[in-house]
PDB file of N, CA and C in Angstrom:
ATOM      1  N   UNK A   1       0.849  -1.164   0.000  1.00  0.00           N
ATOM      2  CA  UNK A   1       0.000   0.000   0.000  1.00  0.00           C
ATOM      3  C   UNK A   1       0.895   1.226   0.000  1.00  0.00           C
ATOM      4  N   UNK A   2       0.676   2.353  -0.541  1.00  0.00           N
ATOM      5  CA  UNK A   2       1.254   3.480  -1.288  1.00  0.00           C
ATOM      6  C   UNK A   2       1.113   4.271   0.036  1.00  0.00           C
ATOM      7  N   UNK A   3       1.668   5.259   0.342  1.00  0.00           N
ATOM      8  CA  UNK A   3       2.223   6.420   1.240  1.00  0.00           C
ATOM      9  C   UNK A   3       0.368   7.259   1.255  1.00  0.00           C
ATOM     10  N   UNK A   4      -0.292   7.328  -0.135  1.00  0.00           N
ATOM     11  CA  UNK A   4      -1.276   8.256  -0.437  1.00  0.00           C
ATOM     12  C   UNK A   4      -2.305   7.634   0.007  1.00  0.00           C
ATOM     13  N   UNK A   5      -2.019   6.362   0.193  1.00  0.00           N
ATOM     14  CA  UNK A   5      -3.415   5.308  -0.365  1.00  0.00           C
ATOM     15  C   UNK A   5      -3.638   5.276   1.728  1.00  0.00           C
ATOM     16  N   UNK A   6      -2.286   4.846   2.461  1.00  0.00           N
ATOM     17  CA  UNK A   6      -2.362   5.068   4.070  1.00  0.00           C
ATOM     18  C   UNK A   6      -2.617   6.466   4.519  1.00  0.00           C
ATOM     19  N   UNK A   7      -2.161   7.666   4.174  1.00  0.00           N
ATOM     20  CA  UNK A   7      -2.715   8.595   4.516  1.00  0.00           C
ATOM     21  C   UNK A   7      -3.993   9.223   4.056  1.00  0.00           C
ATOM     22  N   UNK A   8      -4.331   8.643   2.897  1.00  0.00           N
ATOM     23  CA  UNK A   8      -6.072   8.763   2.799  1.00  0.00           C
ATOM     24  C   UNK A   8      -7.139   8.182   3.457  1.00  0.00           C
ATOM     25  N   UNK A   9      -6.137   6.835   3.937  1.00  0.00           N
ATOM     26  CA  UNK A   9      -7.226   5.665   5.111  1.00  0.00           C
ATOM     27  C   UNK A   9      -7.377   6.751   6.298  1.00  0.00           C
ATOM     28  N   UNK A  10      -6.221   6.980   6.381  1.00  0.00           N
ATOM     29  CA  UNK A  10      -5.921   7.615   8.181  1.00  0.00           C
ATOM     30  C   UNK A  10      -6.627   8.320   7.984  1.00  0.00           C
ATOM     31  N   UNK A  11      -7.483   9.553   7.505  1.00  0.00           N
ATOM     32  CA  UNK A  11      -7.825  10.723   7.078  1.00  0.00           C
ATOM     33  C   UNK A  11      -9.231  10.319   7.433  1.00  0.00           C
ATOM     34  N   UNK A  12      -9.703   9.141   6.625  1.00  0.00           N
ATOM     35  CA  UNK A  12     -10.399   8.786   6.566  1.00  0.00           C
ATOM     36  C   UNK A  12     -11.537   8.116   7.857  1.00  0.00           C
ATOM     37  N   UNK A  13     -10.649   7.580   8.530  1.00  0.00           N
ATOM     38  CA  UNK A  13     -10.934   6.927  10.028  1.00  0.00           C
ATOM     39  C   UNK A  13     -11.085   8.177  10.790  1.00  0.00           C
ATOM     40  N   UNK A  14     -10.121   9.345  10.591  1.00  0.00           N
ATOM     41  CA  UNK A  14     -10.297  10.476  11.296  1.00  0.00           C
ATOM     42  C   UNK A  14     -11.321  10.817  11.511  1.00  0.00           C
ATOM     43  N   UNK A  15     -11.469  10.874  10.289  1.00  0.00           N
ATOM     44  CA  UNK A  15     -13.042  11.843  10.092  1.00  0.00           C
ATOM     45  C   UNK A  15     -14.553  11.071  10.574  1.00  0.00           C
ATOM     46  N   UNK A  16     -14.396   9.614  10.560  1.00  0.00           N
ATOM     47  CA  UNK A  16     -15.124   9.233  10.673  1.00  0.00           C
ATOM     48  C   UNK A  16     -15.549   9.268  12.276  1.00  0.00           C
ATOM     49  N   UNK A  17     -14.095   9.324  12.963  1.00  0.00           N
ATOM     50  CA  UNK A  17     -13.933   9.594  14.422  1.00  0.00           C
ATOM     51  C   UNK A  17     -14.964  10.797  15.185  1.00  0.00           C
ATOM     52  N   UNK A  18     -14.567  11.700  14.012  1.00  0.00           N
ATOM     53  CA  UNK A  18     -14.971  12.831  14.106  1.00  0.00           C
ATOM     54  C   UNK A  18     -16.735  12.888  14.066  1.00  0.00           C
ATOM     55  N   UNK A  19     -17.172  12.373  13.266  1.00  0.00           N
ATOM     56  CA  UNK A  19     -17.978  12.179  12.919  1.00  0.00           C
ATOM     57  C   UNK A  19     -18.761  11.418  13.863  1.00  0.00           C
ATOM     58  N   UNK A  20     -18.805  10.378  14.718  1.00  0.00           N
ATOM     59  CA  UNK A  20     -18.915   9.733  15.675  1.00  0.00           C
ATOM     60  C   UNK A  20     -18.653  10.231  16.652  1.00  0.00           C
ATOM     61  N   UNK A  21     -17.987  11.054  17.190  1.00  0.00           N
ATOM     62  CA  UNK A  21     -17.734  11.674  18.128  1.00  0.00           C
ATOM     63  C   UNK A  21     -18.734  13.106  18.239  1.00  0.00           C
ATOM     64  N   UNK A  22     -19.012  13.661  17.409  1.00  0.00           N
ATOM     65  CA  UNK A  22     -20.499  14.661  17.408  1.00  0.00           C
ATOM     66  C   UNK A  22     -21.798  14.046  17.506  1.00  0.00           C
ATOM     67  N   UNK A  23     -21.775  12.885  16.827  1.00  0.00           N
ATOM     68  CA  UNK A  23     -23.317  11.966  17.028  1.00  0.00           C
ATOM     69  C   UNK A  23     -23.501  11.731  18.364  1.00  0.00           C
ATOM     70  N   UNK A  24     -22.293  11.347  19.039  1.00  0.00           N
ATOM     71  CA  UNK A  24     -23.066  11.316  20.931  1.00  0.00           C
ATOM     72  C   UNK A  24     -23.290  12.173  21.452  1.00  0.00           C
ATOM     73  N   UNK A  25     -22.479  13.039  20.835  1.00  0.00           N
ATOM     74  CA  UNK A  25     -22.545  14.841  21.457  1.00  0.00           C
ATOM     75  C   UNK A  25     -23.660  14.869  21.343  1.00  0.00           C
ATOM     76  N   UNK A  26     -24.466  14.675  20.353  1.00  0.00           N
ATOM     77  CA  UNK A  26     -25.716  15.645  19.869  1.00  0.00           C
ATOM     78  C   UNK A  26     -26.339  14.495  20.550  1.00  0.00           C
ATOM     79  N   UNK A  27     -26.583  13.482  20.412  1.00  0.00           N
ATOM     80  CA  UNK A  27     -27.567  12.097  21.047  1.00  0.00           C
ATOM     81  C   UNK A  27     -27.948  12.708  22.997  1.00  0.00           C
ATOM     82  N   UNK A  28     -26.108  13.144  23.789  1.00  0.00           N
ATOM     83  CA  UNK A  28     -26.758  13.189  24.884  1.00  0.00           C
ATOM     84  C   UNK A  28     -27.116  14.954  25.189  1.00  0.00           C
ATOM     85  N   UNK A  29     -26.872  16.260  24.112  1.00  0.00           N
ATOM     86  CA  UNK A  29     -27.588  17.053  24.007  1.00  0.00           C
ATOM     87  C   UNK A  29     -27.109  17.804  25.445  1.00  0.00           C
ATOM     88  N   UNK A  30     -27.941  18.265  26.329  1.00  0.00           N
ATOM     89  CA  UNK A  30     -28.097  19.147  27.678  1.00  0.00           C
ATOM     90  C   UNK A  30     -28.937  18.091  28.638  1.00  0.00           C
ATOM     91  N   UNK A  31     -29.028  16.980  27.765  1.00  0.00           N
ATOM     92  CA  UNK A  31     -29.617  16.256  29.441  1.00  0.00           C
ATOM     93  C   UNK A  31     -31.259  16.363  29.327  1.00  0.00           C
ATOM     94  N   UNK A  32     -31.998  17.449  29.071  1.00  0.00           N
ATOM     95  CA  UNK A  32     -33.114  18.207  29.235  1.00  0.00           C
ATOM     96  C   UNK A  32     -34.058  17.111  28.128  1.00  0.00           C
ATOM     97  N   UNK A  33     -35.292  16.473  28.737  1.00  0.00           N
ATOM     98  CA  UNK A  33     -36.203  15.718  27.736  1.00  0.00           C
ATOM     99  C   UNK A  33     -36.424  17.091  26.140  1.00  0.00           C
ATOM    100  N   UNK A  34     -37.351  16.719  25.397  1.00  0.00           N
ATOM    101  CA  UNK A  34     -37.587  17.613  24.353  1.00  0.00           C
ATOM    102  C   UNK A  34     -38.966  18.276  25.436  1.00  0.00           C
ATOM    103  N   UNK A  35     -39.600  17.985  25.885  1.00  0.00           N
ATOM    104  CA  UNK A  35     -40.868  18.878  26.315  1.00  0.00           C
ATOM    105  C   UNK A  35     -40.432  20.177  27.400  1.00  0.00           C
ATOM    106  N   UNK A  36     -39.297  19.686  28.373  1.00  0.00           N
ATOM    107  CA  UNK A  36     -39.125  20.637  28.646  1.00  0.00           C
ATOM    108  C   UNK A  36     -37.806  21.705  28.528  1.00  0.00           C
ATOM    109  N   UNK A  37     -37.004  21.005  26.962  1.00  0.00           N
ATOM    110  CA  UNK A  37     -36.078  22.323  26.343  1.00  0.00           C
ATOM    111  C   UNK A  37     -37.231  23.100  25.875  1.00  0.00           C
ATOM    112  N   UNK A  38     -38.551  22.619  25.035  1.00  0.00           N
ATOM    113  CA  UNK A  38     -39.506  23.375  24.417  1.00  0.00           C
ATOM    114  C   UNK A  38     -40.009  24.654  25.062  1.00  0.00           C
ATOM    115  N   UNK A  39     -40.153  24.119  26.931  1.00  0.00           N
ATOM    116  CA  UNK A  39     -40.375  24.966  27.702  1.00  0.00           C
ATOM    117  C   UNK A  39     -39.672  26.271  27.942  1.00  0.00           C
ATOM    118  N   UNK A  40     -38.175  25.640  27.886  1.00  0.00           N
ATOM    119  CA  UNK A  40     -37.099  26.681  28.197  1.00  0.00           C
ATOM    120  C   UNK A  40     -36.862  27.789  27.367  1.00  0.00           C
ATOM    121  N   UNK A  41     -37.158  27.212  26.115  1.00  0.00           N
ATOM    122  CA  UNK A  41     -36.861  28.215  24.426  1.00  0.00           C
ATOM    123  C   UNK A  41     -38.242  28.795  24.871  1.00  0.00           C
ATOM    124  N   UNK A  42     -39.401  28.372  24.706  1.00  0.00           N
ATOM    125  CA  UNK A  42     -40.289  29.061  24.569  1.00  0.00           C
ATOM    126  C   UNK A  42     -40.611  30.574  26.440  1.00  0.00           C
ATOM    127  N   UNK A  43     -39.561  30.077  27.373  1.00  0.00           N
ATOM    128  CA  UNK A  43     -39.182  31.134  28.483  1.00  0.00           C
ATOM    129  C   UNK A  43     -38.913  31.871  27.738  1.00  0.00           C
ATOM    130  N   UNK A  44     -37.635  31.721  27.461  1.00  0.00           N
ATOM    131  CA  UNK A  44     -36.686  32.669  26.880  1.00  0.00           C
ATOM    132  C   UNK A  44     -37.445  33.320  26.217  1.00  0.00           C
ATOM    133  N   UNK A  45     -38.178  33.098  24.853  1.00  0.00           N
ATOM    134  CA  UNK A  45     -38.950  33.889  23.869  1.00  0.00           C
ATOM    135  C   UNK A  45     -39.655  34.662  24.455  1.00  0.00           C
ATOM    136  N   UNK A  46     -40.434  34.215  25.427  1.00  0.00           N
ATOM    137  CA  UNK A  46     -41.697  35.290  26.363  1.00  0.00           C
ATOM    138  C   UNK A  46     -40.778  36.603  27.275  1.00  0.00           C
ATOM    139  N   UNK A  47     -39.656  35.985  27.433  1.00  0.00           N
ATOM    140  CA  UNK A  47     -38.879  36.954  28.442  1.00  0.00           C
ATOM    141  C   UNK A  47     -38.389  38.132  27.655  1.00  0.00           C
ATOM    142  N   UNK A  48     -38.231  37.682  26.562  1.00  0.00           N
ATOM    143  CA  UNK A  48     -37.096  38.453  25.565  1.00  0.00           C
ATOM    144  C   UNK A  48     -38.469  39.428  25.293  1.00  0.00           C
ATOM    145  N   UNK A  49     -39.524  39.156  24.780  1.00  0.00           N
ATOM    146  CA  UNK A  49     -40.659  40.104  23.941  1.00  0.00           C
ATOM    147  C   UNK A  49     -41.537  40.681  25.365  1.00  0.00           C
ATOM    148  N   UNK A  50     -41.630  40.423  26.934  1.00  0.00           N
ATOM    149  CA  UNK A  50     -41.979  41.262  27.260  1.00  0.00           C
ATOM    150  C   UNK A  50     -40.760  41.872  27.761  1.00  0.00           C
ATOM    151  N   UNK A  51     -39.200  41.941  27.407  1.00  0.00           N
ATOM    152  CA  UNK A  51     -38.398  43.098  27.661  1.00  0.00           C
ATOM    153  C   UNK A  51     -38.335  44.209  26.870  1.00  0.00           C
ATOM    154  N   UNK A  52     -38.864  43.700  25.713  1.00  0.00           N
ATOM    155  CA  UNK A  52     -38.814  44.368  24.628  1.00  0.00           C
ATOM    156  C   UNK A  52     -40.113  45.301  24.112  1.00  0.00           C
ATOM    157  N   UNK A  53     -41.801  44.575  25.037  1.00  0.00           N
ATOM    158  CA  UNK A  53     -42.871  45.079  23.916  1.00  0.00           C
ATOM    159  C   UNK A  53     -43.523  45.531  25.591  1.00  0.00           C
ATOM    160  N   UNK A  54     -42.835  44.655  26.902  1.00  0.00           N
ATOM    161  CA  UNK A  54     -43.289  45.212  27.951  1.00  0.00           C
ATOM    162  C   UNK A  54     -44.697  44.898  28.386  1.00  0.00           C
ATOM    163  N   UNK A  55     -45.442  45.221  29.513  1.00  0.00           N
ATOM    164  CA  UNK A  55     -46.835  44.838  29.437  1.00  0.00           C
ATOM    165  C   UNK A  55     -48.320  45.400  29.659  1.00  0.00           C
ATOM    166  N   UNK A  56     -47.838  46.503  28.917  1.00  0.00           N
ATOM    167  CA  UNK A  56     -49.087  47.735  29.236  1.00  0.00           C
ATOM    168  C   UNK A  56     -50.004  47.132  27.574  1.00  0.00           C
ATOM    169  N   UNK A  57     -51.157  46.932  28.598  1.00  0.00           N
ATOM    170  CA  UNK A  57     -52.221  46.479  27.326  1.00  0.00           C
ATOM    171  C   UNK A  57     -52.219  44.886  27.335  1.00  0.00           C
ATOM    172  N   UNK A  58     -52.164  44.385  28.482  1.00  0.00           N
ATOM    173  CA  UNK A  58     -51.670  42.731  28.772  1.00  0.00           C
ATOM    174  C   UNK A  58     -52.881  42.946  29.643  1.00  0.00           C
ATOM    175  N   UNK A  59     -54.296  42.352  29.619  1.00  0.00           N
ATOM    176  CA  UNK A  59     -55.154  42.130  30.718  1.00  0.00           C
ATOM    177  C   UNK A  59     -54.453  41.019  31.649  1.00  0.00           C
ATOM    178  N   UNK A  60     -55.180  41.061  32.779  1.00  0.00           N
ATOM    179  CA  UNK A  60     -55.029  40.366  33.758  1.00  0.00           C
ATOM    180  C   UNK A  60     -55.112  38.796  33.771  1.00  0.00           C
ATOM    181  N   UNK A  61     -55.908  38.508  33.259  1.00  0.00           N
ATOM    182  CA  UNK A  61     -56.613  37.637  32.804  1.00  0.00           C
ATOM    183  C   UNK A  61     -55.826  36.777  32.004  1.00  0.00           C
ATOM    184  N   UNK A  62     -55.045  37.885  30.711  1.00  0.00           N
ATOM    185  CA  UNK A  62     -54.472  36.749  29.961  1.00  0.00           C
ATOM    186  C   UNK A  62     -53.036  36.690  30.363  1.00  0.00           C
ATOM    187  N   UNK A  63     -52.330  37.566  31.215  1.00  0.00           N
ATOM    188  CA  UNK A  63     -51.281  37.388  31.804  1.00  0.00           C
ATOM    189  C   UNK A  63     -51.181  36.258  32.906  1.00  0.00           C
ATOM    190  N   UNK A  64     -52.427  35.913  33.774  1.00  0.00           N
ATOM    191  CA  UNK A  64     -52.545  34.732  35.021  1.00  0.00           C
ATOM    192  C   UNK A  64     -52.657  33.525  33.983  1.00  0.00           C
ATOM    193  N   UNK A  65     -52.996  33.424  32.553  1.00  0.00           N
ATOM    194  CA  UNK A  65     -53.940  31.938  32.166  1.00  0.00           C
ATOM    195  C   UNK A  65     -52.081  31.468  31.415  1.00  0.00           C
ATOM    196  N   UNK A  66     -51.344  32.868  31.119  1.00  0.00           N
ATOM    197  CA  UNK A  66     -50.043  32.680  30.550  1.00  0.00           C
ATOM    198  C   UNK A  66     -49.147  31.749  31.386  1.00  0.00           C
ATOM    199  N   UNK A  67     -48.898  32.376  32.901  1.00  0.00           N
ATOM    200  CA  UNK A  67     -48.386  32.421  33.621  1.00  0.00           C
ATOM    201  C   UNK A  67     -48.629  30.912  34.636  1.00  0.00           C
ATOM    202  N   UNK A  68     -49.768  30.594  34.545  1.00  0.00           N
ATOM    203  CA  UNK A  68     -50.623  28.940  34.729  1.00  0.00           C
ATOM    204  C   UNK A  68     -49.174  28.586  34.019  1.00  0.00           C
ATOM    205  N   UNK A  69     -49.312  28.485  32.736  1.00  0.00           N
ATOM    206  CA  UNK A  69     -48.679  27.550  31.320  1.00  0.00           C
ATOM    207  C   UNK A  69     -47.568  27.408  31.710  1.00  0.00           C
ATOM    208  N   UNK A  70     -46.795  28.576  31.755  1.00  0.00           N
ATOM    209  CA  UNK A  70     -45.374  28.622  32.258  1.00  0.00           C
ATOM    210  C   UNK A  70     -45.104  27.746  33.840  1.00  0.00           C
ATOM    211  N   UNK A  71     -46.010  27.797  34.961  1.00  0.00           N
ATOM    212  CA  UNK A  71     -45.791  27.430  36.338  1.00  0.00           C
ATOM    213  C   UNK A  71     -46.041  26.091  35.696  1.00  0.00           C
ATOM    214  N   UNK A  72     -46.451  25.666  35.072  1.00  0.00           N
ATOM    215  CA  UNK A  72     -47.136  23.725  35.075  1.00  0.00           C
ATOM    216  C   UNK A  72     -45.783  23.132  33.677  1.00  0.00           C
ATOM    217  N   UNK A  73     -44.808  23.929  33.684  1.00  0.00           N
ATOM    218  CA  UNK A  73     -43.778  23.615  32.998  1.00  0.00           C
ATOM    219  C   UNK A  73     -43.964  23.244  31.367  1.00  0.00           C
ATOM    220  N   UNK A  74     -45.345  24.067  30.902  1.00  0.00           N
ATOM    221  CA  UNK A  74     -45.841  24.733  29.552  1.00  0.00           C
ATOM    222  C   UNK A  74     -46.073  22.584  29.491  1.00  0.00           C
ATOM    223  N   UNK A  75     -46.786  22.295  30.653  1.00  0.00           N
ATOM    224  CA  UNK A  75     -47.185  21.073  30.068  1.00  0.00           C
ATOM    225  C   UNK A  75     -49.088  20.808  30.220  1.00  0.00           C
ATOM    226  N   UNK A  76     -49.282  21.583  30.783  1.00  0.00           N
ATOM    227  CA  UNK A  76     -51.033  21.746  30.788  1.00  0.00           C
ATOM    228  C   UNK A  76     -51.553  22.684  29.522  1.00  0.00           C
ATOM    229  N   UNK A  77     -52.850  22.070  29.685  1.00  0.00           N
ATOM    230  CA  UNK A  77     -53.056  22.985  28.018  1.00  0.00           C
ATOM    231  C   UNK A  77     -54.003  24.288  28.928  1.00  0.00           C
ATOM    232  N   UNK A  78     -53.250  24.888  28.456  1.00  0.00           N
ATOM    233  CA  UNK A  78     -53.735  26.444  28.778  1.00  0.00           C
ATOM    234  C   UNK A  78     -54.850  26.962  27.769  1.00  0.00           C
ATOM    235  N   UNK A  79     -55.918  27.977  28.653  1.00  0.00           N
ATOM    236  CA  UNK A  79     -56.904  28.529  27.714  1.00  0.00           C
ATOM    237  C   UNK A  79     -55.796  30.224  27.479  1.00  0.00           C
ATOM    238  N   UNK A  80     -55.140  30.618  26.396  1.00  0.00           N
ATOM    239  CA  UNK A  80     -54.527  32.270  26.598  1.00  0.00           C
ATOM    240  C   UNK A  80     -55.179  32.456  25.558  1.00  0.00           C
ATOM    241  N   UNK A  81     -56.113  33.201  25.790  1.00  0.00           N
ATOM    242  CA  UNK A  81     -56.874  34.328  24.515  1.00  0.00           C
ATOM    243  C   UNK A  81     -56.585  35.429  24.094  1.00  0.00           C
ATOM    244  N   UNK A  82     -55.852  35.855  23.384  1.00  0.00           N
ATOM    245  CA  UNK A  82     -55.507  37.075  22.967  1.00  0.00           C
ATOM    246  C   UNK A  82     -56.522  37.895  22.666  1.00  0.00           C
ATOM    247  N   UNK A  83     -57.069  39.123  23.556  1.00  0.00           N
ATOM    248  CA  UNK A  83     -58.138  40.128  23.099  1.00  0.00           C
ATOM    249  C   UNK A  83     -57.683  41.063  22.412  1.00  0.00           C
ATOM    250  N   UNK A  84     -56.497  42.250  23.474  1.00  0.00           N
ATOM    251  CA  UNK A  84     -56.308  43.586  22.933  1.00  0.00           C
ATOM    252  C   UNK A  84     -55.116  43.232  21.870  1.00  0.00           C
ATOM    253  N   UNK A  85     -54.787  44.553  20.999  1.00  0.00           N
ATOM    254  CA  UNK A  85     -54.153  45.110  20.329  1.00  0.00           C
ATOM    255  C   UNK A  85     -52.939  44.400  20.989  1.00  0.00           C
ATOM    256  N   UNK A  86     -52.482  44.743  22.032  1.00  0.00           N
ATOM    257  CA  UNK A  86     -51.048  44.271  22.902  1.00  0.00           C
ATOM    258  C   UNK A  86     -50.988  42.633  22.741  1.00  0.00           C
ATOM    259  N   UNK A  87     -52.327  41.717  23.468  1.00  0.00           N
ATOM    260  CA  UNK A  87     -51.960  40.702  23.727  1.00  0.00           C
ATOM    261  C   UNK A  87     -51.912  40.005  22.298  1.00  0.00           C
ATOM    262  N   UNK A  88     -52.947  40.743  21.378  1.00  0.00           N
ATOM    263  CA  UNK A  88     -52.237  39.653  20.151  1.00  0.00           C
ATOM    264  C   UNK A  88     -51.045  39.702  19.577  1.00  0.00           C
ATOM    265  N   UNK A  89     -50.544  41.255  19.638  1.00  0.00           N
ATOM    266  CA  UNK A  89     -48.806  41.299  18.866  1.00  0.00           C
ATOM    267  C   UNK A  89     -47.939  40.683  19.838  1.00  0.00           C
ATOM    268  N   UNK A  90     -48.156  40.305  20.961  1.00  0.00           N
ATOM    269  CA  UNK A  90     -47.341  39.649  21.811  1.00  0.00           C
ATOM    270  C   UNK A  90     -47.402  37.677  21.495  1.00  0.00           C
ATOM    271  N   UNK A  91     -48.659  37.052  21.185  1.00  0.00           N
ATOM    272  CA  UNK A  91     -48.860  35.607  21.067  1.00  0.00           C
ATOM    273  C   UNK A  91     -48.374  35.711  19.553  1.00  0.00           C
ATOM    274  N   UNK A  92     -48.185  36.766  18.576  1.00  0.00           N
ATOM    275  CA  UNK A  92     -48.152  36.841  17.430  1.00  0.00           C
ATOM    276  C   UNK A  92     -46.813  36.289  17.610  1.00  0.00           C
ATOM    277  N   UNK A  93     -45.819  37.099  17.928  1.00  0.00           N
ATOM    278  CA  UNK A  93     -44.633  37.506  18.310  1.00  0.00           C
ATOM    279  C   UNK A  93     -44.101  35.959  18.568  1.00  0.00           C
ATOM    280  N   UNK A  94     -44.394  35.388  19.587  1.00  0.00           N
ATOM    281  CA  UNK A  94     -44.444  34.197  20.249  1.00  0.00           C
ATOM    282  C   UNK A  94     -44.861  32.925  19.867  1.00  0.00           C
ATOM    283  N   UNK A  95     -45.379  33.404  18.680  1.00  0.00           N
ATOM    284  CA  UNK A  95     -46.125  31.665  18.014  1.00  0.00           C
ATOM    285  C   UNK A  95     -44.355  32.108  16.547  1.00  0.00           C
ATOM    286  N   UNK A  96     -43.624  33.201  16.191  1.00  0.00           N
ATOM    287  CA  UNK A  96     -42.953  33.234  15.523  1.00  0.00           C
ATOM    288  C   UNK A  96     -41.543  32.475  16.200  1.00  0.00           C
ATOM    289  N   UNK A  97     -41.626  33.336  17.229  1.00  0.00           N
ATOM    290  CA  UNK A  97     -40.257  32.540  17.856  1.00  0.00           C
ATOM    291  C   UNK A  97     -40.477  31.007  18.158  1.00  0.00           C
ATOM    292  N   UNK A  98     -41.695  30.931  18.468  1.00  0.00           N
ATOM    293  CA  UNK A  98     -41.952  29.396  18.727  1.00  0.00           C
ATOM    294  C   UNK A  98     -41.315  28.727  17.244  1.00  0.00           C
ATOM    295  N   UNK A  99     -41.782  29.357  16.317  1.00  0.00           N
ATOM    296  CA  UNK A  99     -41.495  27.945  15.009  1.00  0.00           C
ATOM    297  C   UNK A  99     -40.281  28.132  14.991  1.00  0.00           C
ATOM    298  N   UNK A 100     -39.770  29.477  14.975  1.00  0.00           N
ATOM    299  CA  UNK A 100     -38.226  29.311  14.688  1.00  0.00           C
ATOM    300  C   UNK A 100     -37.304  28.811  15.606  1.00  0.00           C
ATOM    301  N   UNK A 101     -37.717  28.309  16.655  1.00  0.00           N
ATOM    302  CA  UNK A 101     -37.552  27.534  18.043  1.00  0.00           C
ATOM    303  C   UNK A 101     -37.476  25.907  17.805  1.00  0.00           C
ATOM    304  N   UNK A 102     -38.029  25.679  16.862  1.00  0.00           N
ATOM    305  CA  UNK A 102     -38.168  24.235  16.410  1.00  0.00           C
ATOM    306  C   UNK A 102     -39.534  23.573  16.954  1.00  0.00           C
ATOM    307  N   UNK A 103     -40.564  24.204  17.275  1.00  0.00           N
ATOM    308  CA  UNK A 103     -41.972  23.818  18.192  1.00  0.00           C
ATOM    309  C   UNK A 103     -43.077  23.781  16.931  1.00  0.00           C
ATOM    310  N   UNK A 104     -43.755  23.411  17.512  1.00  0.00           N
ATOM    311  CA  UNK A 104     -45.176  23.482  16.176  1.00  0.00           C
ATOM    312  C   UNK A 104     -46.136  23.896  17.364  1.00  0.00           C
ATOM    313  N   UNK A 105     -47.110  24.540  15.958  1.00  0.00           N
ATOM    314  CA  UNK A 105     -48.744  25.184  16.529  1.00  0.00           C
ATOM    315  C   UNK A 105     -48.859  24.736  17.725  1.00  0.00           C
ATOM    316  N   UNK A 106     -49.087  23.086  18.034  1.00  0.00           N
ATOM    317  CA  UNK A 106     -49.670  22.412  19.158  1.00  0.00           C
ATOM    318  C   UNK A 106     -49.412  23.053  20.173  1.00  0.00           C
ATOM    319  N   UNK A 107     -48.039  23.170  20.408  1.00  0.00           N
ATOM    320  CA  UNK A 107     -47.123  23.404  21.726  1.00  0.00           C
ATOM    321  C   UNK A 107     -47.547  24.604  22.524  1.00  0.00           C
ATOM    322  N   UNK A 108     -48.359  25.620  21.273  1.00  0.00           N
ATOM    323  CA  UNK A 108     -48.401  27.023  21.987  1.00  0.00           C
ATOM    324  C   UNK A 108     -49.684  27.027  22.750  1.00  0.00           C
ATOM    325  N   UNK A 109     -49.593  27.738  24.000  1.00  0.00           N
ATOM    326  CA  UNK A 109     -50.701  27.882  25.062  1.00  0.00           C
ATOM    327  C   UNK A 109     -52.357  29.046  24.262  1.00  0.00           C
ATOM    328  N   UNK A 110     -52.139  29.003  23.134  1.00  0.00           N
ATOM    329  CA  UNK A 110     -53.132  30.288  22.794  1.00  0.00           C
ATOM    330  C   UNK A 110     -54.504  29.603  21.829  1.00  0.00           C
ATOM    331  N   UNK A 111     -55.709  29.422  22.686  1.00  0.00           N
ATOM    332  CA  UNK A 111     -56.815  29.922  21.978  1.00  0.00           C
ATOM    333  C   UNK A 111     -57.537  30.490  22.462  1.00  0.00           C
ATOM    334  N   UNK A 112     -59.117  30.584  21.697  1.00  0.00           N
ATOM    335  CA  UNK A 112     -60.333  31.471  22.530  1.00  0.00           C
ATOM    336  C   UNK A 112     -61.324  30.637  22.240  1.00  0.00           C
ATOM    337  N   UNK A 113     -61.812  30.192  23.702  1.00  0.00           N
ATOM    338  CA  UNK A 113     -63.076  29.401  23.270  1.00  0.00           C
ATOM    339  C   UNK A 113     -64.329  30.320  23.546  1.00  0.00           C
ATOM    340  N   UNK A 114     -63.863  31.140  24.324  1.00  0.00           N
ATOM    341  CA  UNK A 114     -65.508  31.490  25.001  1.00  0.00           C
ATOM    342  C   UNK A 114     -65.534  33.204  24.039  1.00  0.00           C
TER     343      UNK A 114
END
């Protein structure tokens, strides 16, 4: 075997090393199940947009049914109805970061039944 032909193997095993060696990385992740990293990204998102949009024009109402979601570790299905002007650019806001979060529709705490 040729000088090119062993240092293309070696190269080769390297990489594959390499390669194997990120798959467990990513397999054992932060530890955290998927329901409640979902939780954590979707904190973060709520924290970030009321630092940013704040909460004047947030009824009471839909700030306690939010705040349920978040205390039960965004694993109860919450009723959050967006009424005013505020609370919908805020679930708006929040169903965006959600997808770009890696979450779908389901996950988010927001409808209106009544």
């Amino acid at each position: 075997m040729g000088l090119r032909s062993r240092i293309a193997k070696a190269g080769l095993a390297a990489a594959m090393a390499v390669l194997a060696s990120a798959a467990a990385f990513a397999q054992q992740g932060s530890g955290t199940d998927w329901p409640t990293e979902k939780c954590n990204r979707y904190k973060k998102a709520y924290d970030q947009s009321i630092a940013h949009l704040g909460k004047k024009g947030l009824g009471a109402e839909f700030l306690a049914s939010h705040d349920a979601f978040l205390a039960a570790n965004c694993q109860a299905r919450a009723e959050v109805c967006a009424r005013s002007k505020e609370e919908l650019e805020l679930a708006n806001r929040l169903v965006l970061m959600a997808m770009n979060s890696g979450m779908s529709g389901t996950f988010l705490p927001f409808t209106c039944r009544r």
